[in-house]
C-alpha atoms as a PDB file:
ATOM      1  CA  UNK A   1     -14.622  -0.523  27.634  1.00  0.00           C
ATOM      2  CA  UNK A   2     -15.260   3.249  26.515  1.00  0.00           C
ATOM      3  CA  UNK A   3     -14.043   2.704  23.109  1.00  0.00           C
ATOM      4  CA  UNK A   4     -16.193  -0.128  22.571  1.00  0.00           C
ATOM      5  CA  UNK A   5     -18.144  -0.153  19.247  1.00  0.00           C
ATOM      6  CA  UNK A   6     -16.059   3.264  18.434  1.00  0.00           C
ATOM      7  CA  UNK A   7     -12.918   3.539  16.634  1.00  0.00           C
ATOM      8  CA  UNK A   8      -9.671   5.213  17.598  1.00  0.00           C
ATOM      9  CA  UNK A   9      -8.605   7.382  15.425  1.00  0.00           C
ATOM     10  CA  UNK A  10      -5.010   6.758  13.840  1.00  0.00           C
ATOM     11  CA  UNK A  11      -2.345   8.816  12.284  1.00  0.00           C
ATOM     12  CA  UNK A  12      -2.047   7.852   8.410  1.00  0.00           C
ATOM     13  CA  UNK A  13       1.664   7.670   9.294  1.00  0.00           C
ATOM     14  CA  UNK A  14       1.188   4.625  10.947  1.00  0.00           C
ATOM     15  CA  UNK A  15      -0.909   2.839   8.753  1.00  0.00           C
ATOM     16  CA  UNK A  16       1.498  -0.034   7.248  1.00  0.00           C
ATOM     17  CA  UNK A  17       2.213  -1.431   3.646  1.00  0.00           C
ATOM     18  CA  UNK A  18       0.844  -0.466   0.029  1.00  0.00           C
ATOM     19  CA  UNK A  19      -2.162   1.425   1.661  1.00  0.00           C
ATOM     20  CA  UNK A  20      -0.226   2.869   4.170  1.00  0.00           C
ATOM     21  CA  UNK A  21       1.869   4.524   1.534  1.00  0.00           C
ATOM     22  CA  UNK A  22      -1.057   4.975  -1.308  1.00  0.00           C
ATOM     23  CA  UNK A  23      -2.927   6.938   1.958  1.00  0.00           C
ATOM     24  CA  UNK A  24      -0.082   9.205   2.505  1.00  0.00           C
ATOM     25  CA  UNK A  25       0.243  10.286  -1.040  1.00  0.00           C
ATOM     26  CA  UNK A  26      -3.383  10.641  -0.992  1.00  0.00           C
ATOM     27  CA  UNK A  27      -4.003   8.229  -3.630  1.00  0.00           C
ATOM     28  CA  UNK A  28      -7.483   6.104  -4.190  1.00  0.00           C
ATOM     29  CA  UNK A  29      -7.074   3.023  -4.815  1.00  0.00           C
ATOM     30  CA  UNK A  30      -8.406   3.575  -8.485  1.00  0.00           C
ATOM     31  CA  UNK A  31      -5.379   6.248  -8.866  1.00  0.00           C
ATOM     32  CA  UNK A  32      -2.566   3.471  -7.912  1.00  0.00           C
ATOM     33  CA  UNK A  33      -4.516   1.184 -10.287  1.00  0.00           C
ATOM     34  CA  UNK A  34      -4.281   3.788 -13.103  1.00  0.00           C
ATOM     35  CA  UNK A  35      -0.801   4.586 -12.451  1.00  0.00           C
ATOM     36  CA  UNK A  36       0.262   1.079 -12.007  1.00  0.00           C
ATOM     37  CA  UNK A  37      -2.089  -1.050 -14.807  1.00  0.00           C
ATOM     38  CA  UNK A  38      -3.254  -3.934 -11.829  1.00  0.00           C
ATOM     39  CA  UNK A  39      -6.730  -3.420 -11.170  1.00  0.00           C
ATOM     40  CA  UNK A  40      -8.406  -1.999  -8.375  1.00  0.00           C
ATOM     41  CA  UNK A  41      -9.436  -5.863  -7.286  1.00  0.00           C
ATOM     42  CA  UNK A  42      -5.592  -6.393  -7.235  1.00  0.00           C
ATOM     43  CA  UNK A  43      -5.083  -3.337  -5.463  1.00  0.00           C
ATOM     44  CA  UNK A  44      -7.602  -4.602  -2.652  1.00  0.00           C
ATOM     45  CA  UNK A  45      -6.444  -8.013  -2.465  1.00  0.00           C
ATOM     46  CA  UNK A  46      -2.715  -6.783  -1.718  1.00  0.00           C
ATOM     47  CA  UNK A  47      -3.540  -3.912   0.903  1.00  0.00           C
ATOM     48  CA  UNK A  48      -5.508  -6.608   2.689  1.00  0.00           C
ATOM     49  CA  UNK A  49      -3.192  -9.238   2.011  1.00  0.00           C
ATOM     50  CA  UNK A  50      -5.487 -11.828   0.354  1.00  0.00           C
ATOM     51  CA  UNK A  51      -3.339 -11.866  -2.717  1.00  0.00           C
ATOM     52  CA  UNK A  52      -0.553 -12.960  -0.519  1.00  0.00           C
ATOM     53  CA  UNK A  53       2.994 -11.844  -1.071  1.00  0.00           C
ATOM     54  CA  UNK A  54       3.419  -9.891  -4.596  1.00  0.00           C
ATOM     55  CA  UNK A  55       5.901 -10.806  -7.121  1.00  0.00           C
ATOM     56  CA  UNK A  56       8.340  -8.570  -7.637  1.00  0.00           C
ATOM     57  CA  UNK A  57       7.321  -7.462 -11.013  1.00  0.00           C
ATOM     58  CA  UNK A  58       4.287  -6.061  -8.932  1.00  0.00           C
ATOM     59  CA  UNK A  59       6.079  -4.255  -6.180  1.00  0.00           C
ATOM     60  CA  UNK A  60       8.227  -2.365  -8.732  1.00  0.00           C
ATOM     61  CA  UNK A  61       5.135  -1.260 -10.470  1.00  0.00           C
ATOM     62  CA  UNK A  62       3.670   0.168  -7.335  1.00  0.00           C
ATOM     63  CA  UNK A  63       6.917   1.676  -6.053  1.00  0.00           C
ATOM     64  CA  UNK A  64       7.017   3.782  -9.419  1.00  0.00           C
ATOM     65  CA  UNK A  65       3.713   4.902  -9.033  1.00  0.00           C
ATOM     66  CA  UNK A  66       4.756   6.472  -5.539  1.00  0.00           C
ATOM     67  CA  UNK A  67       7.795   7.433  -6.889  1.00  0.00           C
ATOM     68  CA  UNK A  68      10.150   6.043  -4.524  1.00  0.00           C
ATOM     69  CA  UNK A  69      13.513   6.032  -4.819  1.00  0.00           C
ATOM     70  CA  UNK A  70      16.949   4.552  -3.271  1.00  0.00           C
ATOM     71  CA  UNK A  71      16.921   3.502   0.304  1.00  0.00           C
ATOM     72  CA  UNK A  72      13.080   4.087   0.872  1.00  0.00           C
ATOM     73  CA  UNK A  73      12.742   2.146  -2.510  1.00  0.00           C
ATOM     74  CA  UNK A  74      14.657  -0.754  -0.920  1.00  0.00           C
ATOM     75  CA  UNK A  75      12.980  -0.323   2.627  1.00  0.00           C
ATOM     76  CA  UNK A  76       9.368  -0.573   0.416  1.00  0.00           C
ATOM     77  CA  UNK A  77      10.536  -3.985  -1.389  1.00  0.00           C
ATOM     78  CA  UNK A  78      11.777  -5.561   1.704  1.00  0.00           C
ATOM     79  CA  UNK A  79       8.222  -4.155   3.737  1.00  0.00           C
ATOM     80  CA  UNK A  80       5.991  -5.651   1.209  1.00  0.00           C
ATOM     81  CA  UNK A  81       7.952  -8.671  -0.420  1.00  0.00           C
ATOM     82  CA  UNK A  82       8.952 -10.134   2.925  1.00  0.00           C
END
């Protein structure tokens, strides 16, 4: 009841998914769109999952723009493909 109509403030580290990762790199959304060549629409859509599951062409694009990498790679694909 104290917290109503105020928000709790949470740790970037546990925010989930594309923005979870965009926030920790401290990325806009406009920078993963520039880095990645989807639009910042698309970019919306997936962080708030009204573009549904991304094909995989899309996942690799946004795992190169945060630069992952072997098992964290892998962990990313299998977070945000299903």
């Amino acid at each position: 009841a104290a917290l109503r109509g105020k928000l709790a403030p949470v740790s970037v580290s546990a925010v989930p998914g594309i923005r979870g990762h965009r926030l920790r790199r401290g990325m806009s959304q406009e920078d993963l769109a520039a880095r990645t060549g989807l639009s910042v629409r698309t970019i919306r859509y997936l962080e708030s999952g009204r573009a549904g599951r991304p094909r995989p062409e899309t996942t690799r694009l946004i795992a190169d723009a945060f630069g992952l990498h072997g098992e964290e790679r892998d962990r990313f694909h299998t977070q945000i493909a299903g």
